[in-house]
N, C-alpha and C. Protein backbone atom coordinates (compact mmCIF):
# COMPACT_ATOMS: atom_id res chain seq x y z
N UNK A 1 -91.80 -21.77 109.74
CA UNK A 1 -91.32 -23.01 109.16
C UNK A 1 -92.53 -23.90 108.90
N UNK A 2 -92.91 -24.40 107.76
CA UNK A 2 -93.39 -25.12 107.15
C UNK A 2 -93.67 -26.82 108.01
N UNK A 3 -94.58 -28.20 107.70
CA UNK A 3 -94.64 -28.91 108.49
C UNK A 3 -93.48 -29.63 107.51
N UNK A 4 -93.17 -29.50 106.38
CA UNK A 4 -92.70 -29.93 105.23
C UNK A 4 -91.15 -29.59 105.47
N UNK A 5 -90.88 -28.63 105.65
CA UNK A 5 -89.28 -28.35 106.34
C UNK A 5 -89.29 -28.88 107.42
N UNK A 6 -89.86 -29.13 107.96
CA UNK A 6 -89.83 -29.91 109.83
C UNK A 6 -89.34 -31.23 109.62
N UNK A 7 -90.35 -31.58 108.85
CA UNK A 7 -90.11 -32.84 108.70
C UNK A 7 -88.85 -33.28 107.98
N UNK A 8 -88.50 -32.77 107.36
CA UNK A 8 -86.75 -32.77 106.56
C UNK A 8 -85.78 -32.91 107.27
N UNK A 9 -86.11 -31.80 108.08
CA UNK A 9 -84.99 -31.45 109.04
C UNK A 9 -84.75 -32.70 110.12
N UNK A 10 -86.07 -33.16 110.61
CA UNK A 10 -85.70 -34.59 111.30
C UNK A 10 -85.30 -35.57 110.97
N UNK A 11 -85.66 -36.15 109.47
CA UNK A 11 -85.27 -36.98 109.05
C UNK A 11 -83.61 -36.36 108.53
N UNK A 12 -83.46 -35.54 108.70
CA UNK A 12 -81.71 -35.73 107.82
C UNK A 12 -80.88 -35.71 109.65
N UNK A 13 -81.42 -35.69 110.53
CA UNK A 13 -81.36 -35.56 111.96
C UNK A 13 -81.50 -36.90 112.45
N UNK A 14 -82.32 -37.79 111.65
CA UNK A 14 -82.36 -39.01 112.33
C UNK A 14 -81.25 -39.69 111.36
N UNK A 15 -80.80 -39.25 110.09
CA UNK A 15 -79.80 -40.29 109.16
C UNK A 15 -78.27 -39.34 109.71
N UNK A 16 -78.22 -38.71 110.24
CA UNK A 16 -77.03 -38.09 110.86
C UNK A 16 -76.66 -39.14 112.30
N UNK A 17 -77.82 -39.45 113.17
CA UNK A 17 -77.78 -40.16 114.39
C UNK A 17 -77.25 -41.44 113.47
N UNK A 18 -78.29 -42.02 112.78
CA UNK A 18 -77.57 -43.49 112.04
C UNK A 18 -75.97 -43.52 111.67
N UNK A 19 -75.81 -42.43 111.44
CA UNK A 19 -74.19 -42.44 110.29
C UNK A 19 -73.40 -42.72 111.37
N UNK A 20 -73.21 -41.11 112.29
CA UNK A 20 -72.63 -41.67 113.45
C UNK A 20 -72.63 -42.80 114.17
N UNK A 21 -73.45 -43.37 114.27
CA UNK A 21 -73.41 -44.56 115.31
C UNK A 21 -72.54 -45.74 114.31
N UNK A 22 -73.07 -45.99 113.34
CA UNK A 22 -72.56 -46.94 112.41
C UNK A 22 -70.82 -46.75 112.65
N UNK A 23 -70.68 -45.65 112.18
CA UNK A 23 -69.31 -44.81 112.21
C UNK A 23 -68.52 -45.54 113.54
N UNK A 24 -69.39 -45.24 114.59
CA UNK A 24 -68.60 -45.39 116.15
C UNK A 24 -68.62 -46.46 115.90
N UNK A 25 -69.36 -47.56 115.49
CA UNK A 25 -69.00 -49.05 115.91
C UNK A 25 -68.48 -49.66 115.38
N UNK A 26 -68.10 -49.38 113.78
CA UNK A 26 -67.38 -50.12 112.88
C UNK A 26 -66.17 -49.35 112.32
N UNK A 27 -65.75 -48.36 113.05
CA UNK A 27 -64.24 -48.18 112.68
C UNK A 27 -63.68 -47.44 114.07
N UNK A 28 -62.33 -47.51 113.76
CA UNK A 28 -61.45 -47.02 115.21
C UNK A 28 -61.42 -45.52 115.25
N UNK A 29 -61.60 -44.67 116.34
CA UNK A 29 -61.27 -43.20 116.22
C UNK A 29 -60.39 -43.03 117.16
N UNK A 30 -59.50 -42.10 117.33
CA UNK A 30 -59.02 -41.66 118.90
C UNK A 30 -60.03 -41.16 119.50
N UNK A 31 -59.42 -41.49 121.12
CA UNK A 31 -60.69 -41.21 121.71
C UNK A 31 -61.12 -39.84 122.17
N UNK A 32 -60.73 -38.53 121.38
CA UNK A 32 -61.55 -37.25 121.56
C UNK A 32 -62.31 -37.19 120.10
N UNK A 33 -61.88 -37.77 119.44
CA UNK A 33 -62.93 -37.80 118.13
C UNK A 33 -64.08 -38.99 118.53
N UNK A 34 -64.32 -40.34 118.90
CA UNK A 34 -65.28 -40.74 119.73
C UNK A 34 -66.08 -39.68 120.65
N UNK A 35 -65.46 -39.06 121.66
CA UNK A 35 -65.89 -37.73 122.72
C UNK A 35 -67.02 -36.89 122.04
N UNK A 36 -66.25 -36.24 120.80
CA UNK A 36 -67.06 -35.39 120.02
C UNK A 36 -68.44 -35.67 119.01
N UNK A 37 -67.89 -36.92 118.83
CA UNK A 37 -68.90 -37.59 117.91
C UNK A 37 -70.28 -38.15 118.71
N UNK A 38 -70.01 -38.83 120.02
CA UNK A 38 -70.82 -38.57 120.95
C UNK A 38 -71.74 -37.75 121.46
N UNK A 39 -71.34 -36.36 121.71
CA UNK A 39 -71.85 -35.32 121.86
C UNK A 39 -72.59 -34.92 120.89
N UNK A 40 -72.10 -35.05 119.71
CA UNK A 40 -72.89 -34.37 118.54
C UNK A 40 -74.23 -35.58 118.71
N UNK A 41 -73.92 -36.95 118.79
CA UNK A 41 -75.20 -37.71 118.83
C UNK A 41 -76.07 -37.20 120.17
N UNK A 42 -75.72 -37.12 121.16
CA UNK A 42 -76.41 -36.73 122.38
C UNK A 42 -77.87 -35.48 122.10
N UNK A 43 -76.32 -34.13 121.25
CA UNK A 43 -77.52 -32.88 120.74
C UNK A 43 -78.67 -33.33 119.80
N UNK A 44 -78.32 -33.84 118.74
CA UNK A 44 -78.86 -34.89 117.92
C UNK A 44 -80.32 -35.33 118.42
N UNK A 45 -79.91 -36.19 119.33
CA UNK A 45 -81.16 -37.40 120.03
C UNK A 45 -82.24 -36.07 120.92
N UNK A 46 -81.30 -35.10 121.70
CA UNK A 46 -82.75 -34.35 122.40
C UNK A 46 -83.05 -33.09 121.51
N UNK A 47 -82.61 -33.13 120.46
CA UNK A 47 -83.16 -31.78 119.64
C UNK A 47 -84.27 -32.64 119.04
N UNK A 48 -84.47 -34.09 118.84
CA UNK A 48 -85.50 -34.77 118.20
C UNK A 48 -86.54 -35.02 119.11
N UNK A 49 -85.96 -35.05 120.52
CA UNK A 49 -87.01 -35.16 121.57
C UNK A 49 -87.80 -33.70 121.66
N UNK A 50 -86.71 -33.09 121.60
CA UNK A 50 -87.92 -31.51 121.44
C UNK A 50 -88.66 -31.39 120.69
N UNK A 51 -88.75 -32.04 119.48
CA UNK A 51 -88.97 -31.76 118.22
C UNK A 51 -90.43 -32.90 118.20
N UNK A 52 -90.50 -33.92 118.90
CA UNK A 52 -91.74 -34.45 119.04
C UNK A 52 -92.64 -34.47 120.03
N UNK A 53 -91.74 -33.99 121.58
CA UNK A 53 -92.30 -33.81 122.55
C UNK A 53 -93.12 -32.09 122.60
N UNK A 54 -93.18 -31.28 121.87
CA UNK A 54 -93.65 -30.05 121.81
C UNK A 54 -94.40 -29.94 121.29
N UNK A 55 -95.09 -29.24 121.02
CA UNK A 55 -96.47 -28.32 120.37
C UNK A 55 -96.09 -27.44 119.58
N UNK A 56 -95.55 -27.74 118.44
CA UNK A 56 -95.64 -26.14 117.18
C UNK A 56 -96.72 -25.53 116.86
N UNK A 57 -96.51 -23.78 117.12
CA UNK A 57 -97.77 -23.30 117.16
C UNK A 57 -97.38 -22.74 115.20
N UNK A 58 -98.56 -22.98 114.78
CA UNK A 58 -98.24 -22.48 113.15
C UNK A 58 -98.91 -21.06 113.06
């Protein structure tokens, strides 16, 4: 993988974290769709921590 795909991939990773959150705070869900939407932000937030806290070997 390219530094050029990396970098894509985080940024459509960091506007996925934005959507959701926006999402959670300005409209009503039941609360297992909140649950899920959560979670997906959670994987979200430490797949980006991996993603800056590591060393890609090229």
């Amino acid at each position: 993988m390219s530094i050029e795909e990396l970098n894509k991939i985080i940024a459509v990773k960091k506007m996925d974290i934005e959507e959701c959150e926006q999402e959670l705070n300005n409209r009503y869900y039941p609360s297992i769709v909140r649950m899920a939407m959560t979670t997906y932000l959670l994987i979200l937030q430490e797949q980006l921590e991996r993603y800056n806290n590591e060393r890609i070997n090229w």
